[in-house]
Protein backbone atom coordinates (compact mmCIF):
# COMPACT_ATOMS: atom_id res chain seq x y z
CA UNK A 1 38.56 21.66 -13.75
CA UNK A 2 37.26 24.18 -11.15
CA UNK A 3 34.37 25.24 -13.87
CA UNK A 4 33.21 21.42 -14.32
CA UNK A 5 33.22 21.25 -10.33
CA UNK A 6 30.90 24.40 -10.14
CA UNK A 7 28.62 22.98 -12.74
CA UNK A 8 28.63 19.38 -10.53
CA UNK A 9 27.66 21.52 -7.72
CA UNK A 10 24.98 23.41 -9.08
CA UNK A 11 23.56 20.42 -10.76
CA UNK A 12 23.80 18.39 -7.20
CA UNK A 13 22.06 21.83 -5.68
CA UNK A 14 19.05 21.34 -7.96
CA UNK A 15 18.88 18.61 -7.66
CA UNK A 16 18.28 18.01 -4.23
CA UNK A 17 16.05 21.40 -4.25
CA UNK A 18 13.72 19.73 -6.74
CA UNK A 19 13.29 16.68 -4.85
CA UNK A 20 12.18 19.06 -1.63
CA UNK A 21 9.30 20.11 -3.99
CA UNK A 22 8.14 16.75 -4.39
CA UNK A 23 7.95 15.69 -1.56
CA UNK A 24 6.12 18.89 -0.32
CA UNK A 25 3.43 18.36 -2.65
CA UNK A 26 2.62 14.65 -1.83
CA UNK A 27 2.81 15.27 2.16
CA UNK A 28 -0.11 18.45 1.22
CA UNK A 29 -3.07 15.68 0.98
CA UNK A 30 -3.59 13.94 4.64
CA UNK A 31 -4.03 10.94 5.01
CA UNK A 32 -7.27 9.32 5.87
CA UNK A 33 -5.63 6.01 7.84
CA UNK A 34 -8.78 3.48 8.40
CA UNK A 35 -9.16 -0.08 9.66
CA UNK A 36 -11.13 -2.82 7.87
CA UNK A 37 -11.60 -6.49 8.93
CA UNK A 38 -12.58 -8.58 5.55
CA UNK A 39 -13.88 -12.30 6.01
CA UNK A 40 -11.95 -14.32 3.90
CA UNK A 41 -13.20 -17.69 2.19
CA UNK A 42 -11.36 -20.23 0.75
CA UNK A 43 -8.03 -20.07 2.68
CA UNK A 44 -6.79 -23.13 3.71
CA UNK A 45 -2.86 -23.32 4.60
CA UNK A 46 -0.23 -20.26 5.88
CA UNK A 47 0.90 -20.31 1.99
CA UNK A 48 -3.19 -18.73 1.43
CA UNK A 49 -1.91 -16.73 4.18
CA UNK A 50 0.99 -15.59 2.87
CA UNK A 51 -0.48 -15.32 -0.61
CA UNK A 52 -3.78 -12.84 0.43
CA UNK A 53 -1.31 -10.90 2.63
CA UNK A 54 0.54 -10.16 -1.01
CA UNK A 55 -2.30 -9.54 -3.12
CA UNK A 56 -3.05 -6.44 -0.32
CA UNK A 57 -0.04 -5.49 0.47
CA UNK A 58 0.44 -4.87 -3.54
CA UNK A 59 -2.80 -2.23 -3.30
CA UNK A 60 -1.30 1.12 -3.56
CA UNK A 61 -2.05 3.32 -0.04
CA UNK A 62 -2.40 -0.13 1.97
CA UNK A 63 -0.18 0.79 5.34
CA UNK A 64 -0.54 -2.61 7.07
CA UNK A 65 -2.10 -5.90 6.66
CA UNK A 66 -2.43 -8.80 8.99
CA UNK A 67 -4.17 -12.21 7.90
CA UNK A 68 -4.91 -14.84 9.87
CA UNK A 69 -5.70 -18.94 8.84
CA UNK A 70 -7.46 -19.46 12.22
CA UNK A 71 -10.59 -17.50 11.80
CA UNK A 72 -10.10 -16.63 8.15
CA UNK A 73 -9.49 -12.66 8.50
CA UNK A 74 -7.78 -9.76 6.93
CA UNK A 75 -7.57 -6.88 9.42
CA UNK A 76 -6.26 -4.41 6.67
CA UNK A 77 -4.81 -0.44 7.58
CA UNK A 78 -5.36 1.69 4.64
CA UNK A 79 -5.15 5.17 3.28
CA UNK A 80 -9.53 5.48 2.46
CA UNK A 81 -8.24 8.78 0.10
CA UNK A 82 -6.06 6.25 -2.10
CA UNK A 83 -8.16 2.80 -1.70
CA UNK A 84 -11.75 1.73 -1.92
CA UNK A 85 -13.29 -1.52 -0.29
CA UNK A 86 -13.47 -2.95 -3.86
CA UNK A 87 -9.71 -2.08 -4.49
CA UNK A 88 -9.05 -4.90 -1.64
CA UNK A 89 -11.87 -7.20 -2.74
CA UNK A 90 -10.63 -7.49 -5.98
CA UNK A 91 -6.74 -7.91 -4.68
CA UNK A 92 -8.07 -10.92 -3.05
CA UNK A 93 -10.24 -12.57 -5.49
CA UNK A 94 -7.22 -11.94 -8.23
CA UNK A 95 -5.29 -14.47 -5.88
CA UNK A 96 -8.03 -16.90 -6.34
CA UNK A 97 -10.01 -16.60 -2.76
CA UNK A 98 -13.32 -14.60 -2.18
CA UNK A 99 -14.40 -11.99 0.84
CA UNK A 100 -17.30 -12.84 2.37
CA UNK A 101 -19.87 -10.63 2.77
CA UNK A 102 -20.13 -9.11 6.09
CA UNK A 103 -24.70 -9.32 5.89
């Protein structure tokens, strides 16, 4: 008994020192935390709303997002190291709506 509770020990010990390491290595890259406004087109109800808030939010490095029916925006809070401007483009136009170009 005392032998299987040293080997549950040193496995939990490991354990927990491995996940330290991981965590080290993903906090090593800073974050570059920007804000972009996108122009939305084709949203017409709060379920658009909730819908182009989802496609975002699904973008891997998005922090925040924030859209809004009344003047058809996406103010959008991302890592810039993890996502492009064409990362969030696309997440829209897979839910069926289209950013408008800013020109």
């Amino acid at each position: 008994m005392k032998k299987f509770l040293i080997v549950l020990l040193a496995v939990g010990l490991f354990a927990c020192s491995s996940g330290e390491k991981k965590t080290e290595e993903k906090s090593a890259a800073p974050a570059e935390i920007v804000e972009a406004s996108l122009s939305i087109g084709g949203m017409t109800c709060d379920h658009c709303v909730m819908s182009v808030a989802k496609g975002i939010n699904g973008v891997e490095g998005v922090e925040s997002v924030s859209v809004t029916l009344e003047d058809s925006t996406a103010v959008v809070k991302y890592d810039a190291s993890l996502v492009k401007m064409d990362d969030l483009e696309k997440a829209v136009e897979k839910r069926g709506y289209r950013v408008k170009s800013s020109e």
